[in-house]
Protein backbone atom coordinates (compact mmCIF):
# COMPACT_ATOMS: atom_id res chain seq x y z
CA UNK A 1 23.35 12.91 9.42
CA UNK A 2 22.16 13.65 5.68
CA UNK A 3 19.20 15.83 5.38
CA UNK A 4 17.29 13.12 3.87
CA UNK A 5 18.24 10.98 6.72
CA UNK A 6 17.19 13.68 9.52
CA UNK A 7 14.06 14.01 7.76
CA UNK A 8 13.15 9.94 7.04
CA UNK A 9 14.34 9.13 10.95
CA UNK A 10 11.52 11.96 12.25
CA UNK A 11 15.05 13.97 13.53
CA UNK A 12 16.33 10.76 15.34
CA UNK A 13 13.43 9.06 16.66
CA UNK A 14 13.54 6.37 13.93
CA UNK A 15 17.11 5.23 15.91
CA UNK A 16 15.56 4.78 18.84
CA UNK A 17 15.26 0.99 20.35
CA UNK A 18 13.25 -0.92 20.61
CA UNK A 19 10.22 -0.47 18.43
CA UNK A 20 11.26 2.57 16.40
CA UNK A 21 8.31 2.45 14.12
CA UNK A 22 6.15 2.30 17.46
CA UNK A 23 8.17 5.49 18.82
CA UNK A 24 7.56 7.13 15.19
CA UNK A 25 3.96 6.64 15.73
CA UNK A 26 4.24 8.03 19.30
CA UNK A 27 5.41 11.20 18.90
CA UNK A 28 2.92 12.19 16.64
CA UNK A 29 0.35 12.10 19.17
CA UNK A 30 0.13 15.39 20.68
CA UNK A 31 -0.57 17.17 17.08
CA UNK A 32 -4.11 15.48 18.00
CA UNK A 33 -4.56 18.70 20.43
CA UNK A 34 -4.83 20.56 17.65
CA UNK A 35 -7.77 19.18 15.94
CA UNK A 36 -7.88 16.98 13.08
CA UNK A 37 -6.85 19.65 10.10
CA UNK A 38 -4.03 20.09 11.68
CA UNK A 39 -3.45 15.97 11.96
CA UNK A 40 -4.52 15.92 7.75
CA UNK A 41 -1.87 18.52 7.49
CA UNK A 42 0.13 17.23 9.24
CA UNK A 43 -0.01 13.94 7.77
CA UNK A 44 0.58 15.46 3.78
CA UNK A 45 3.12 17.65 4.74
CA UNK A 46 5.16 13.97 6.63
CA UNK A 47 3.92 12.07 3.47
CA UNK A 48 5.59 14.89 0.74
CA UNK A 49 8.82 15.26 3.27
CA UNK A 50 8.90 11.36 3.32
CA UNK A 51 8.65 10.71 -0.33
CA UNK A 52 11.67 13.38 -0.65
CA UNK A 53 13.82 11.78 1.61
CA UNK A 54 12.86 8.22 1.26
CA UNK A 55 13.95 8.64 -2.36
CA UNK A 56 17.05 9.81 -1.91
CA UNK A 57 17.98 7.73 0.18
CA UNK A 58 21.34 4.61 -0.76
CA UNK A 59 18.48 2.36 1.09
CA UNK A 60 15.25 3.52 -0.91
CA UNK A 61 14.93 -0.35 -2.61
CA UNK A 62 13.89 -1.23 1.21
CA UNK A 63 11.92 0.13 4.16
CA UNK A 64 14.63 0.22 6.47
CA UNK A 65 12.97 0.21 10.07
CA UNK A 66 14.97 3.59 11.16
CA UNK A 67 12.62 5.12 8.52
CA UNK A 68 9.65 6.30 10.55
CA UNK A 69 8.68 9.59 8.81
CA UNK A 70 5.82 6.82 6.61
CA UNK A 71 4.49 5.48 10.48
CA UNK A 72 4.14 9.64 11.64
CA UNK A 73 2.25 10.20 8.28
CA UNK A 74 -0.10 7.12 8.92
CA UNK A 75 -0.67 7.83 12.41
CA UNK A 76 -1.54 11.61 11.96
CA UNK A 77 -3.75 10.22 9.23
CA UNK A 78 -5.23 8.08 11.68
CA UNK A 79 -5.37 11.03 14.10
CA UNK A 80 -7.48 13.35 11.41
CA UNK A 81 -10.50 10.88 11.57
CA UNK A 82 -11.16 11.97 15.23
CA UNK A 83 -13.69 14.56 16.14
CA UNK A 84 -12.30 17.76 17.97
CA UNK A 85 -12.33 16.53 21.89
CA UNK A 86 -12.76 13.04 21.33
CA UNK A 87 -10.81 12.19 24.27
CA UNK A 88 -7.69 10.37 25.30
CA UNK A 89 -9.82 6.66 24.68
CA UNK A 90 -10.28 7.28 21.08
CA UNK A 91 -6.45 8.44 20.86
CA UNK A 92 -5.24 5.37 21.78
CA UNK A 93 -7.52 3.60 19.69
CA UNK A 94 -6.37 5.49 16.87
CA UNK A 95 -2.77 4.54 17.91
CA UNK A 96 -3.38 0.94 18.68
CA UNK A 97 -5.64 0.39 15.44
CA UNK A 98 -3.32 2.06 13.35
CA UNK A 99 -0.10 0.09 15.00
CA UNK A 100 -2.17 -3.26 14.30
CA UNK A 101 -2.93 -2.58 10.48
CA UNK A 102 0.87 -1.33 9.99
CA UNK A 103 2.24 -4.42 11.89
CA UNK A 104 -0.07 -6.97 10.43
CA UNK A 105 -0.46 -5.73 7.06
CA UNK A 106 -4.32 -6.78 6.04
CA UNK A 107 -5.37 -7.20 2.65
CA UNK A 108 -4.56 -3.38 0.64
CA UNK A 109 -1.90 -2.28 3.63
CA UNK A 110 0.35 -5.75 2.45
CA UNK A 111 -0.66 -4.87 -1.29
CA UNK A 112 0.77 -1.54 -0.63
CA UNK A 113 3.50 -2.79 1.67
CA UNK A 114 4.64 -5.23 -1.98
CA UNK A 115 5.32 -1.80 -4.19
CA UNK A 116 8.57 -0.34 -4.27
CA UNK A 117 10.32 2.61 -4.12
CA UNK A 118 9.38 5.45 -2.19
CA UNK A 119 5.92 5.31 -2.91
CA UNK A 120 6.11 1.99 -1.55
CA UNK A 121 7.97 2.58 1.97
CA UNK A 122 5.39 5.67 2.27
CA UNK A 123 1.96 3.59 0.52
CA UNK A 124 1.60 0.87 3.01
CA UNK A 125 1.62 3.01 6.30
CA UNK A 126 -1.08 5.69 4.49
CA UNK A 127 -3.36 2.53 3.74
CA UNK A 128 -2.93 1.78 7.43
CA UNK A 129 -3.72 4.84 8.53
CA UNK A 130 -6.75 5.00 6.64
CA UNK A 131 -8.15 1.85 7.61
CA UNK A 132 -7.92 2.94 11.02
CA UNK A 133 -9.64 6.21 10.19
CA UNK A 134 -12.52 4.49 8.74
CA UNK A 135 -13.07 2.08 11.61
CA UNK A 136 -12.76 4.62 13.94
CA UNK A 137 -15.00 6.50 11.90
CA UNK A 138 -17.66 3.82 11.54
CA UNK A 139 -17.59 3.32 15.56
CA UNK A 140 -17.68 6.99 16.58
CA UNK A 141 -21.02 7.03 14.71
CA UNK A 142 -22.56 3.75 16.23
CA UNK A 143 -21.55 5.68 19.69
C-alpha cells in the first residue's frame, strides 16, 4: 500500500465492509476523551494529511469510498463542538448528526460535495462536520 493510500484509507479502515465511511467516522471517536482541542487538532492535522494524499492519489478526480481520512476529519470536527464531559449521549449525536449531513448532503455539504479535486473529496465532509457542530452547539445551549 502507497503512503498516500495508507494515509487516505485511515491505515486500512477505509477497506473495511460494509459502510467504510461509517467505520472512518467510528474510529475517531475515542479522541473525544481528550477534550475538544485535541478533536480541532485532530481534525486539521486529518484534513492537511488528507489533502496530501487525496491529491496524489491515480483516483483524486473521484471520492472513492475507501477514502475515509475526509469522514475522520469531519467527525473530529464534529467532536470539537462538544464541551469537556459532555457525555456518551451527545457523542453519538455528534456521530449520528454528522453521518446524516455527510450521507444526505444538505444545501452547502452537496455544494461542497460538487467541487473537485482534493479540496473537493476533503470540502464536503468539513461542511458536514460543521453543521453538526453548530446544531449541537445551538442545543447544548437551549439545555
Amino acid at each position: 500500500m502507497t503512503p498516500s493510500k495508507f494515509v487516505a484509507t485511515m491505515a486500512g479502515v477505509g477497506l473495511l465492509r460494509p459502510a467504510p465511511g461509517t467505520w472512518g467516522s467510528a474510529v475517531v471517536l475515542p479522541v473525544v476523551l481528550l477534550g475538544p482541542g485535541w478533536c480541532l487538532l485532530g481534525a486539521a492535522l486529518l484534513t492537511a494529511l488528507g489533502l496530501w494524499a487525496v491529491a496524489r492519489l491515480p483516483e483524486r478526480k473521484a471520492d472513492p469510498g475507501w477514502v475515509v481520512v475526509d469522514e475522520g476529519a469531519g467527525q473530529l470536527l464534529a467532536l470539537a463542538a462538544l464541551a469537556p464531559g459532555a457525555g456518551w449521549p451527545w457523542v453519538l449525536a455528534a456521530f449520528l448528526l454528522f453521518r446524516l449531513f455527510d450521507i444526505t448532503k444538505p444545501g452547502p455539504v452537496g455544494w461542497a460535495d460538487r467541487q473537485k479535486g482534493a479540496v473537493g473529496v476533503m470540502l464536503d465532509d468539513l461542511v458536514a462536520g460543521a453543521l453538526a457542530a453548530g446544531l449541537l452547539g445551538v442545543a447544548w445551549a437551549l439545555l
